[in-house]
C-alpha atoms as a PDB file:
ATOM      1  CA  UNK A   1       0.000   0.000   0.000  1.00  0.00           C
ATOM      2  CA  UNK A   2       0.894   3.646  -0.786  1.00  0.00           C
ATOM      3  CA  UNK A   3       0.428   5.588   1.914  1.00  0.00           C
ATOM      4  CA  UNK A   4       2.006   8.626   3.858  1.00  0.00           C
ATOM      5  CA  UNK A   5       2.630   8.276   7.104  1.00  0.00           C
ATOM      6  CA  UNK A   6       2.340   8.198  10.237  1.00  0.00           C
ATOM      7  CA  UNK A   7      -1.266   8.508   9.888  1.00  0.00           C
ATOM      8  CA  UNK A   8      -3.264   9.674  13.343  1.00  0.00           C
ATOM      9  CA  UNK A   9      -5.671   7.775  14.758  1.00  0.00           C
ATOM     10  CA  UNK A  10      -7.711   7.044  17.897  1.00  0.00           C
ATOM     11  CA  UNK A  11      -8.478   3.743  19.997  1.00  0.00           C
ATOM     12  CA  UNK A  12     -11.987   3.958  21.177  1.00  0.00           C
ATOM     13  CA  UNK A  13     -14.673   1.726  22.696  1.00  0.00           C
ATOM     14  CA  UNK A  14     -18.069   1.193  23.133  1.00  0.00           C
ATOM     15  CA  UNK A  15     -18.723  -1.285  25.945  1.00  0.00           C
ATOM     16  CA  UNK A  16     -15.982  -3.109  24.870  1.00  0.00           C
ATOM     17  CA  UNK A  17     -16.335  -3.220  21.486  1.00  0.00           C
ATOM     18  CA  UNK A  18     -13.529  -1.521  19.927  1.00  0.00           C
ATOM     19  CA  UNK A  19     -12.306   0.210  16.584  1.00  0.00           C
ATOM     20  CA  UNK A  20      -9.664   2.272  15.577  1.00  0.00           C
ATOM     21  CA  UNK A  21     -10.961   5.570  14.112  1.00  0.00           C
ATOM     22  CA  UNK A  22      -9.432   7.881  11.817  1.00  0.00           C
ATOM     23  CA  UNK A  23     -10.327  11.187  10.022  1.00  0.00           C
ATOM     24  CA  UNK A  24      -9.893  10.606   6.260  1.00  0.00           C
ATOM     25  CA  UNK A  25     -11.564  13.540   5.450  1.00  0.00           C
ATOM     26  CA  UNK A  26      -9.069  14.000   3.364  1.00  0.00           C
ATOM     27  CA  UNK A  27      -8.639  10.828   1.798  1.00  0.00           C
ATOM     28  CA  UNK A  28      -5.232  10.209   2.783  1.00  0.00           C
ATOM     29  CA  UNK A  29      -6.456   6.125   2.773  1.00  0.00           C
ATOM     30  CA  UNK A  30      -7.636   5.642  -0.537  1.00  0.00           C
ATOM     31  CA  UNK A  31     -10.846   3.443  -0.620  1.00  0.00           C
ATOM     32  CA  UNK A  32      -9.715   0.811  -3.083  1.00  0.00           C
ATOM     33  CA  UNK A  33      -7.104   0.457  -0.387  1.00  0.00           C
ATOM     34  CA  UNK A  34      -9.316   0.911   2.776  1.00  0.00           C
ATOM     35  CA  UNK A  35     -10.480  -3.064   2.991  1.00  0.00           C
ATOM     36  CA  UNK A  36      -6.750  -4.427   2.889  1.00  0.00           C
ATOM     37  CA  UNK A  37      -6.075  -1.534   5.453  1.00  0.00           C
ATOM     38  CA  UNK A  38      -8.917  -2.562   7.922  1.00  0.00           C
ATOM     39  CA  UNK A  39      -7.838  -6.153   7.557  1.00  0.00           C
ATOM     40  CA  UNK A  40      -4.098  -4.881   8.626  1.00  0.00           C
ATOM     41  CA  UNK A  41      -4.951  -2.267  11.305  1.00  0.00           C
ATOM     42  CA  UNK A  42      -7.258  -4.861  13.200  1.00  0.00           C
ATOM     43  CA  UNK A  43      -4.911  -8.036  13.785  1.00  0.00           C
ATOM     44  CA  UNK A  44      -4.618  -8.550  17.563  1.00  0.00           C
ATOM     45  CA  UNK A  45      -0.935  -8.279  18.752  1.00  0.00           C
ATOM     46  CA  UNK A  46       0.716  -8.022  15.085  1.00  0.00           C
ATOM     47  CA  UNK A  47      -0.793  -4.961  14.811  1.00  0.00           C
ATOM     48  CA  UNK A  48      -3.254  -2.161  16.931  1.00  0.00           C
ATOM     49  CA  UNK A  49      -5.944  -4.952  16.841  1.00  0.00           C
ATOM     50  CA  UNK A  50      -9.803  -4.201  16.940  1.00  0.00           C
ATOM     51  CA  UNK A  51     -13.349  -4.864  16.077  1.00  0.00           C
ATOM     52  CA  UNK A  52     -13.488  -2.811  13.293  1.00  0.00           C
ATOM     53  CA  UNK A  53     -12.346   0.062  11.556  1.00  0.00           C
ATOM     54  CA  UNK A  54     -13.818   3.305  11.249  1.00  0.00           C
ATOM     55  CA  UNK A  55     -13.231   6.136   8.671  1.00  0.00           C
ATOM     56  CA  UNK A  56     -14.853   9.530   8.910  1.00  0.00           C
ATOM     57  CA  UNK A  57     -15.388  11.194   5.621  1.00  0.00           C
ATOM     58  CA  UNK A  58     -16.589  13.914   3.693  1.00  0.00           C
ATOM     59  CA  UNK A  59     -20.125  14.605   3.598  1.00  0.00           C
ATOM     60  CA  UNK A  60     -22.329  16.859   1.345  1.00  0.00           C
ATOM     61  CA  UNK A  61     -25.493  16.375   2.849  1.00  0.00           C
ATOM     62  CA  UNK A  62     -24.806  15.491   6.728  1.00  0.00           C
ATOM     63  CA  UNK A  63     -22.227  16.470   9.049  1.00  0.00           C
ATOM     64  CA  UNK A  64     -20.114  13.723   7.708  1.00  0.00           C
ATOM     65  CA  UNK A  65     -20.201   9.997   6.406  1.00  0.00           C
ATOM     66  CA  UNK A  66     -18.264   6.929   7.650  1.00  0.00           C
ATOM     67  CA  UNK A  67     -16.880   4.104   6.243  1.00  0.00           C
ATOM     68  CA  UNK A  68     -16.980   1.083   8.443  1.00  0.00           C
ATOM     69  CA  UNK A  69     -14.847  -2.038   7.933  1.00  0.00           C
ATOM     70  CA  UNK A  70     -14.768  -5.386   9.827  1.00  0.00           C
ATOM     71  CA  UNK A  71     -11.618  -6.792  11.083  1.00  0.00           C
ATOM     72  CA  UNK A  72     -11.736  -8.621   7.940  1.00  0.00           C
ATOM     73  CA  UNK A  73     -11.843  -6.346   6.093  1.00  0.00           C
ATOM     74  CA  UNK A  74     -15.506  -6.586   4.398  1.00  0.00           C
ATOM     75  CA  UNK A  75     -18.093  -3.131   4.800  1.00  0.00           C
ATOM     76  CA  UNK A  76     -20.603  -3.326   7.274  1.00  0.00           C
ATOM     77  CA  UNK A  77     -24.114  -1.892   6.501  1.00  0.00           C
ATOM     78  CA  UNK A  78     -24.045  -0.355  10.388  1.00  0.00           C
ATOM     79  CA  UNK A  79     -22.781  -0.703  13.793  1.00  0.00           C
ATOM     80  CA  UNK A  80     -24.504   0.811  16.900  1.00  0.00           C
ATOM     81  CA  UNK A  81     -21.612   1.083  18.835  1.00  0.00           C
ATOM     82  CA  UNK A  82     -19.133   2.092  16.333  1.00  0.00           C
ATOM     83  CA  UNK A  83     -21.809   4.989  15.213  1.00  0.00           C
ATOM     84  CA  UNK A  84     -21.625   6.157  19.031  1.00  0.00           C
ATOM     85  CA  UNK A  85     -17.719   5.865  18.699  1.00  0.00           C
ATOM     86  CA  UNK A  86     -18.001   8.221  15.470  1.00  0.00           C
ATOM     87  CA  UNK A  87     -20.006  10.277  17.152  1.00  0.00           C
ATOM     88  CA  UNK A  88     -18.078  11.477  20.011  1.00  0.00           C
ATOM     89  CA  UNK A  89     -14.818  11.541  17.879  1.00  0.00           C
ATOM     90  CA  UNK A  90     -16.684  14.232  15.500  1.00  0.00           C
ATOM     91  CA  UNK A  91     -17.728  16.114  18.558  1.00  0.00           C
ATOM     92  CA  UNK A  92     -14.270  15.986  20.050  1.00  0.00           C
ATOM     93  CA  UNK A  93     -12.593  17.147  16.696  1.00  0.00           C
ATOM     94  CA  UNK A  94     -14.887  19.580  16.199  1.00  0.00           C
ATOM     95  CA  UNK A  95     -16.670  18.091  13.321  1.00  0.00           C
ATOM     96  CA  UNK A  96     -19.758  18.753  14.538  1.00  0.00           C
ATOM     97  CA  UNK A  97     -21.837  19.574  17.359  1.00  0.00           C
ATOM     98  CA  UNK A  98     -23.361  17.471  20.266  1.00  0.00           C
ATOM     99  CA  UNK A  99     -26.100  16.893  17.241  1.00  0.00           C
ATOM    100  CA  UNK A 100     -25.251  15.064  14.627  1.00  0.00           C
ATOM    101  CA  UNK A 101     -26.460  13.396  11.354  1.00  0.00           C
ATOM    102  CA  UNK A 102     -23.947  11.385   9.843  1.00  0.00           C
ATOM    103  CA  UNK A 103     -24.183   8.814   6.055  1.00  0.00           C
ATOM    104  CA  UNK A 104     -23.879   5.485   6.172  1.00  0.00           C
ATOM    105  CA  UNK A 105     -24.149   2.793   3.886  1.00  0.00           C
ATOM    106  CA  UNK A 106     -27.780   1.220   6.034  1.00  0.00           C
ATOM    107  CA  UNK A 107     -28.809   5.291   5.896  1.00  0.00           C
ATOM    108  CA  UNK A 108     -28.309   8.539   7.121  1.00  0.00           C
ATOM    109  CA  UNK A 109     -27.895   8.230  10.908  1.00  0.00           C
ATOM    110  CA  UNK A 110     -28.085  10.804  13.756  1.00  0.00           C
ATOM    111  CA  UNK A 111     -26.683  10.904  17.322  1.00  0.00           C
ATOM    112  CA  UNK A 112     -26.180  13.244  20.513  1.00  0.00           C
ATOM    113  CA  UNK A 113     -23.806  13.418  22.953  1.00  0.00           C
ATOM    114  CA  UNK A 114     -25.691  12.991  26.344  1.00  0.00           C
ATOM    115  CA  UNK A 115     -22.553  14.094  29.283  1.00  0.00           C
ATOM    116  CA  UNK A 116     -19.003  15.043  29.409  1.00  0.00           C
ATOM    117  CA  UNK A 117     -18.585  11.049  30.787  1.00  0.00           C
ATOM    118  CA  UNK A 118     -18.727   9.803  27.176  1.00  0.00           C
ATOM    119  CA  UNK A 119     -22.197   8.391  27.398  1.00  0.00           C
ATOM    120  CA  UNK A 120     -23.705   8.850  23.690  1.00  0.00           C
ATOM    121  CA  UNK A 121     -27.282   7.921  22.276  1.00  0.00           C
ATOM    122  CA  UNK A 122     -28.144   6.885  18.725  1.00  0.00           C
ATOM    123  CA  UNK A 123     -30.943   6.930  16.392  1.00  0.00           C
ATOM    124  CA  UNK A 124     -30.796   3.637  14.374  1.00  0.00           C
ATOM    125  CA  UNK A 125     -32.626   3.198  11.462  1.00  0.00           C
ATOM    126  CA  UNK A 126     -36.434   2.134  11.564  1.00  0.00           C
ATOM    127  CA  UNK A 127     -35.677  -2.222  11.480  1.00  0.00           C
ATOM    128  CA  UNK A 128     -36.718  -4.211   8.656  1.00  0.00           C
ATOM    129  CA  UNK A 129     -37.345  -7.331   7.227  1.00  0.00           C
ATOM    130  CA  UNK A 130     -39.639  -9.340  10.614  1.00  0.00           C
ATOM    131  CA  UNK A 131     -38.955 -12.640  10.509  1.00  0.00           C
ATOM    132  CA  UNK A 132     -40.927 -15.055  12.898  1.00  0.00           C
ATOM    133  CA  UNK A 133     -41.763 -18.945  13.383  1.00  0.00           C
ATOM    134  CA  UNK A 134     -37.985 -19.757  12.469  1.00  0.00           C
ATOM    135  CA  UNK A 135     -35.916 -22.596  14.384  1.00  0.00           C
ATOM    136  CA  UNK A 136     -32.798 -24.754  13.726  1.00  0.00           C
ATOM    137  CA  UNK A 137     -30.922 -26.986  15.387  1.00  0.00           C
ATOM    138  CA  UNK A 138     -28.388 -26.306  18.040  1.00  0.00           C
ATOM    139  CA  UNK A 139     -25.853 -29.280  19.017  1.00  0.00           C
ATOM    140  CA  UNK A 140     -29.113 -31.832  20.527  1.00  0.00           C
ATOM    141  CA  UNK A 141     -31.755 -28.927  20.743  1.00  0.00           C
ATOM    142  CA  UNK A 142     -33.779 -27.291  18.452  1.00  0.00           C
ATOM    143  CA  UNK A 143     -34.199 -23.709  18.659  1.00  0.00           C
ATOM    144  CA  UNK A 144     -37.289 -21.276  17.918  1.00  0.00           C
ATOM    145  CA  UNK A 145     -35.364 -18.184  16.446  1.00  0.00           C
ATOM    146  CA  UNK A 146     -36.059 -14.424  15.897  1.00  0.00           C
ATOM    147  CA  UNK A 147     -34.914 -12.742  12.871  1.00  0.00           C
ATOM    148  CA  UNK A 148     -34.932  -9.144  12.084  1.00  0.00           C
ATOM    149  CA  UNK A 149     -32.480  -6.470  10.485  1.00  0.00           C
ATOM    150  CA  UNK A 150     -31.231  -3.131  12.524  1.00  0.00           C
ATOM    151  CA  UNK A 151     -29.204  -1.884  10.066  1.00  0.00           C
ATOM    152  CA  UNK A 152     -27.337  -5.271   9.859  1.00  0.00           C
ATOM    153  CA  UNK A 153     -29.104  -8.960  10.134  1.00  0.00           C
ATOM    154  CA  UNK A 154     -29.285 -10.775  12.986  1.00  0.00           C
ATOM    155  CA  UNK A 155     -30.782 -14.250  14.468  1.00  0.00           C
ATOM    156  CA  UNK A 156     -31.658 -13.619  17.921  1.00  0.00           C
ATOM    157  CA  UNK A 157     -32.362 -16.904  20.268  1.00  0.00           C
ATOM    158  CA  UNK A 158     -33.216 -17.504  23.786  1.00  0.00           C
ATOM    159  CA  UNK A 159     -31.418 -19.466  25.722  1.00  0.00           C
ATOM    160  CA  UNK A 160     -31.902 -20.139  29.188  1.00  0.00           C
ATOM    161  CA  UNK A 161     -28.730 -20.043  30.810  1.00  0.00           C
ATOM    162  CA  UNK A 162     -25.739 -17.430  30.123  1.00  0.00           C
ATOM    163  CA  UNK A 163     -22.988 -20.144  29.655  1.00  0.00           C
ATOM    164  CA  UNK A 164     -23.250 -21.210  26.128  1.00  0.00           C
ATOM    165  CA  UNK A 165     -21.106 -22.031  23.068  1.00  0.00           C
ATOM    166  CA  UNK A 166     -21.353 -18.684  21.517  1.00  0.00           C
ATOM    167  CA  UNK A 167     -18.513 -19.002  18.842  1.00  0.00           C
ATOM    168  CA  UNK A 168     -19.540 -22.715  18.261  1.00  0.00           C
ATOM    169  CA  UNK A 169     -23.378 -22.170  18.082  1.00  0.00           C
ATOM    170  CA  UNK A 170     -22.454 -18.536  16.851  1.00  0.00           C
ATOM    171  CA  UNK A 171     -20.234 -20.216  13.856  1.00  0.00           C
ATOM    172  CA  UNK A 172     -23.489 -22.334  12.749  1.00  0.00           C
ATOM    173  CA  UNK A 173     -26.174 -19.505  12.661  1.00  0.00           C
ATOM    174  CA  UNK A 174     -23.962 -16.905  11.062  1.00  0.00           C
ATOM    175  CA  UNK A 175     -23.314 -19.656   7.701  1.00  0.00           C
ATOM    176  CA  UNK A 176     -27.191 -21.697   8.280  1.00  0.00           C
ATOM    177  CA  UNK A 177     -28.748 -21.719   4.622  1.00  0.00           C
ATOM    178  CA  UNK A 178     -31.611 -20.164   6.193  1.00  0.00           C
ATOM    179  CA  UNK A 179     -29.740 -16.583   5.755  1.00  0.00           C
ATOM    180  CA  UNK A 180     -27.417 -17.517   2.369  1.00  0.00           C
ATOM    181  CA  UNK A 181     -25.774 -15.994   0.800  1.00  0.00           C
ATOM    182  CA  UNK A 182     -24.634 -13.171   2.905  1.00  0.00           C
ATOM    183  CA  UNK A 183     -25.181 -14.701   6.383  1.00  0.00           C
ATOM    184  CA  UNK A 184     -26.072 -13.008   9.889  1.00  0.00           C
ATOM    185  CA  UNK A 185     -24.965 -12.385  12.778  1.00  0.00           C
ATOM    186  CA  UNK A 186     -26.365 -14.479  15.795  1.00  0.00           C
ATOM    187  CA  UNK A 187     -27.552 -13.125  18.585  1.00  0.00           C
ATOM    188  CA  UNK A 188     -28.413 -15.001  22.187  1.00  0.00           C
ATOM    189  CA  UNK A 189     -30.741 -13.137  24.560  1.00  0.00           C
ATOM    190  CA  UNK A 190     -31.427 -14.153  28.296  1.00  0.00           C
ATOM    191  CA  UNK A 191     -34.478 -12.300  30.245  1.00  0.00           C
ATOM    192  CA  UNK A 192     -33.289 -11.564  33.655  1.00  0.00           C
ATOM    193  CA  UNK A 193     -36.225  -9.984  35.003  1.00  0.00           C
ATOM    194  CA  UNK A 194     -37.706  -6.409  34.880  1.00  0.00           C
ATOM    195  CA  UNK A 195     -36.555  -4.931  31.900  1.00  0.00           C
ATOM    196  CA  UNK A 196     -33.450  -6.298  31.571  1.00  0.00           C
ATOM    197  CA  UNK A 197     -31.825  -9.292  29.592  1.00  0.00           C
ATOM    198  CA  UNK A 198     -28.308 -10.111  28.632  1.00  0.00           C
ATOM    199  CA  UNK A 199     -27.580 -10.228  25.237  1.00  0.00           C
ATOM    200  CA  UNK A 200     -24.078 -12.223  23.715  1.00  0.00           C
ATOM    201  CA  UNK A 201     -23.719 -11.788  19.621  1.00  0.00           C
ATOM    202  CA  UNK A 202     -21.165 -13.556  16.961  1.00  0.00           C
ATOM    203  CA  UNK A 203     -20.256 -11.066  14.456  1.00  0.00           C
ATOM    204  CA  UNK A 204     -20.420 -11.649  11.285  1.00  0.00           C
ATOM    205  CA  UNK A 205     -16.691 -10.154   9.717  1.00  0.00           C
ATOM    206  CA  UNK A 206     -15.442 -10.393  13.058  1.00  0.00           C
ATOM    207  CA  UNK A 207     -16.365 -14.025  13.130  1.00  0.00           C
ATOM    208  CA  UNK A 208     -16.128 -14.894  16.873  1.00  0.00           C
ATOM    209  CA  UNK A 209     -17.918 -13.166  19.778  1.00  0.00           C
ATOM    210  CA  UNK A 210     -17.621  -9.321  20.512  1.00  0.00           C
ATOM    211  CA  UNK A 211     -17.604  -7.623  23.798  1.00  0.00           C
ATOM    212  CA  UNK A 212     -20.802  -5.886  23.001  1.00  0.00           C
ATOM    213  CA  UNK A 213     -22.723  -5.536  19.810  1.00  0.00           C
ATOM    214  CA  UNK A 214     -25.091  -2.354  19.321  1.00  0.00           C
ATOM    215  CA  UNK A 215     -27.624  -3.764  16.644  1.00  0.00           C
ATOM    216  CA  UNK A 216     -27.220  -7.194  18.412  1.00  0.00           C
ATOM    217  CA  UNK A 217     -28.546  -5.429  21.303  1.00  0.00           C
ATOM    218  CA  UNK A 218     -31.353  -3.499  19.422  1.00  0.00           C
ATOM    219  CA  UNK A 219     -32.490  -7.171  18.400  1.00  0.00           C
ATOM    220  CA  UNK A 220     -32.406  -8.724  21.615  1.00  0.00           C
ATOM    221  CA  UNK A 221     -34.705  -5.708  22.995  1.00  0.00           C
ATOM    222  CA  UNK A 222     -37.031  -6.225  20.119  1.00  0.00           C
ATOM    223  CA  UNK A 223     -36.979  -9.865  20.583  1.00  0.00           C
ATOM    224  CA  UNK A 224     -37.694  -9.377  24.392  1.00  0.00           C
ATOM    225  CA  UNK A 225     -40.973  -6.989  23.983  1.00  0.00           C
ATOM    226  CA  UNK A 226     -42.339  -9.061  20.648  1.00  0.00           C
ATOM    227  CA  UNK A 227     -42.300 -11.909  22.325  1.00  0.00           C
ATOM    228  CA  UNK A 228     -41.844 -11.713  26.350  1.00  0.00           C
ATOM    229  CA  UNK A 229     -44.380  -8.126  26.737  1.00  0.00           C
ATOM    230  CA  UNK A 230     -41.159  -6.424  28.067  1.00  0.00           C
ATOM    231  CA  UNK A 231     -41.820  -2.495  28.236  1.00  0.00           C
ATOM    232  CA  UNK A 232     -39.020  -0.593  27.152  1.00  0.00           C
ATOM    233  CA  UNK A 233     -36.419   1.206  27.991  1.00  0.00           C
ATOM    234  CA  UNK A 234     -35.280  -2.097  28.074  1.00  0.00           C
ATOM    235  CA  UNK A 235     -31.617  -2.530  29.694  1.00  0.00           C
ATOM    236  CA  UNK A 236     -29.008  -5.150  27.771  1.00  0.00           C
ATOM    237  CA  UNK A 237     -26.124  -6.434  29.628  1.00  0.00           C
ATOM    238  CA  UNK A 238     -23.391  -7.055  27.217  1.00  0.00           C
ATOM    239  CA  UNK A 239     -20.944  -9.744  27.314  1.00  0.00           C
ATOM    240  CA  UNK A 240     -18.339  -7.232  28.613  1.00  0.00           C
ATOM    241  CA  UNK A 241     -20.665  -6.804  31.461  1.00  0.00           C
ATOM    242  CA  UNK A 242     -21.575  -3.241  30.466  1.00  0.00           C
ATOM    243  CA  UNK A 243     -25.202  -1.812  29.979  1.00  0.00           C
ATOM    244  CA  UNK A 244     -26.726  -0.412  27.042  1.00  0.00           C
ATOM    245  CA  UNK A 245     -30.229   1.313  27.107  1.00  0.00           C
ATOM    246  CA  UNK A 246     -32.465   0.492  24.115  1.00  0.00           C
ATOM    247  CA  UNK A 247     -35.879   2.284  23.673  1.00  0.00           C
ATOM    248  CA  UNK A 248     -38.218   2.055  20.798  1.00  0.00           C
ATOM    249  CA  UNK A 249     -41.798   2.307  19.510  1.00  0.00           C
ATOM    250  CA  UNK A 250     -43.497  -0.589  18.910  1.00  0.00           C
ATOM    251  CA  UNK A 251     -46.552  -1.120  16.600  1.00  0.00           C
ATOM    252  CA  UNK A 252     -48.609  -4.282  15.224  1.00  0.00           C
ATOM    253  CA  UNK A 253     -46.864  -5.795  12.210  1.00  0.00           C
ATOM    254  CA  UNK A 254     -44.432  -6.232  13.947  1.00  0.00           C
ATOM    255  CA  UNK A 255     -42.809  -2.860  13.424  1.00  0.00           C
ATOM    256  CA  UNK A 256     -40.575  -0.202  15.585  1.00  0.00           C
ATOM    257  CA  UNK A 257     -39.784   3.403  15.051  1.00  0.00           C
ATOM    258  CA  UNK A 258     -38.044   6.209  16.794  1.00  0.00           C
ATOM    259  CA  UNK A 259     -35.236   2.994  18.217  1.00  0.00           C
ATOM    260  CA  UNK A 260     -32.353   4.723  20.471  1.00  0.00           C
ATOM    261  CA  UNK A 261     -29.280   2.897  21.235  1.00  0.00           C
ATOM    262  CA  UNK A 262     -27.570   4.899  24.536  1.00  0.00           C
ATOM    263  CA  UNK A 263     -24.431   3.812  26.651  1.00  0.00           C
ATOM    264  CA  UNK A 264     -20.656   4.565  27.555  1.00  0.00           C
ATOM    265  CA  UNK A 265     -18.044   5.046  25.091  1.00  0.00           C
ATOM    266  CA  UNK A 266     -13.897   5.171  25.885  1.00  0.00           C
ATOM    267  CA  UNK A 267     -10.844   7.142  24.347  1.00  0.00           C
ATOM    268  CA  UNK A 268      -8.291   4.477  25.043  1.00  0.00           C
ATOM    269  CA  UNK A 269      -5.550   6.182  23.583  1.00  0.00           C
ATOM    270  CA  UNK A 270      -4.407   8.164  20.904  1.00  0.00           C
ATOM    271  CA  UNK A 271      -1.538   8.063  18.779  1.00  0.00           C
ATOM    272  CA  UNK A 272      -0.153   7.812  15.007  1.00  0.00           C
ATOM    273  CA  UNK A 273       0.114   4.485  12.266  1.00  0.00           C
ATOM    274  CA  UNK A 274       3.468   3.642  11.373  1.00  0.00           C
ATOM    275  CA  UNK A 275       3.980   1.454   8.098  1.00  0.00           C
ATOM    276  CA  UNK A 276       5.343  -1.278  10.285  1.00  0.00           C
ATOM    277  CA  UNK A 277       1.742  -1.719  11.599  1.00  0.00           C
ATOM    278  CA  UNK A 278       0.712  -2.965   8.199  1.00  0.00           C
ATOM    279  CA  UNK A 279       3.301  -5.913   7.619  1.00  0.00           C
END
């Protein structure tokens, strides 16, 4: 790759899910070259290592647009908590102020900044594509399953307990010929009572579990008011242990509107690419 470096970036999280985010505003990362990059940038220990990869960019219409890579490199429609990562970075950089709309390739997004503590809330796009009265088959069990898209797919599934084969079960869902030929992520839900469930997700492009997943958690909510009556805001526990807030309008079809996705976000550190990071 031909790039000039050292090329700043940022190490950010949101509830443990993490990305590396850089403003290429002025495309100084090329976007023929931007899926090799991503694929670089996120290998654990070779390199900075991360969920995904972010990249602010010019926008003519919004405050800005993004493009958003997986750590293997492949574009991701959305991410919940990458968008709230985005978010605070334009604030910080003074892209923007604490209200936002920003492009993506699911639609044009928007976003506030709630505190000074990092905590940022997100307007997802309205979800599509309701699919009940699924199941497959899990090791022995068979499974009823949820599907639905929140600006990515997922297959949500209850389980009963919170120690389960995510990758393993994760690994089957995500390739199932139920969701050919693109896949899904998978998404398990426990309801813990009240308003609050613990939701664990595979990503799809990450390909093993995340720390948290922000449209994973948007589909477990959904999953737990379709089909448990849970009123919302309902409260996920990620995997990380972290809490996201998810709150939503829900109507007869089944169909939501006006879904927020709200929790913490981190600056981990700061600092600049050097080509070494990309062998």
């Amino acid at each position: 790759m031909s790039l000039n470096f050292p090329i700043a970036f940022e190490k950010m999280n949101g509830t443990g899910n993490d990305f590396v985010v850089i403003d290429n505003r002025n495309n100084g990362i090329p976007q023929d070259q931007q899926p090799r990059f991503a694929k670089e940038i996120c290998k654990r220990m070779y390199s900075i290592g991360a969920d995904g990869l972010i990249l602010l960019q010019h926008s003519a219409s919004a405050d800005f647009s993004w493009n958003f890579y997986n750590a293997d490199g492949s574009e991701a429609e959305m991410c919940g908590n990458g968008a709230r990562c985005a978010a605070r970075f334009a604030y910080n950089h003074g892209i923007c102020g604490k209200k936002m709309q920003f492009e993506t390739v699911a639609g044009l997004i928007s976003a506030e900044i709630c505190n000074d503590q990092g905590v940022v809330k997100v307007g997802m796009l309205d979800p599509q594509d309701f699919r009940m009265g699924l199941s497959l088959r899990l090791d022995d069990t068979e499974y009823p399953l949820f599907f639905v898209n929140t600006g990515v797919p997922h297959a949500v599934i209850l389980v009963e307990r919170e120690e389960i084969p995510v990758k393993k079960w994760g690994r089957t869902v995500r390739f199932h010929q139920l969701f050919e030929p693109k896949g899904t992520n998978a998404t398990f839900v426990q309801v813990l009572g009240d308003n609050r469930i613990r939701s664990r997700s595979y990503e799809r492009g990450v390909e093993d579990e995340t720390q948290a997943c922000g449209t994973g958690a948007v589909a477990s909510a959904l999953f737990a008011a379709i089909f448990k009556g849970m009123q919302q805001p309902v409260e996920v526990i990620t995997s990380g242990g972290d809490t996201l807030t998810i709150s939503f309008d829900l109507e007869d079809g089944p169909r939501a509107r006006n879904v927020y996705l709200q929790g913490p976000t981190r600056i981990v550190c700061r600092g600049e690419i050097l080509p070494e990071a990309l062998l």
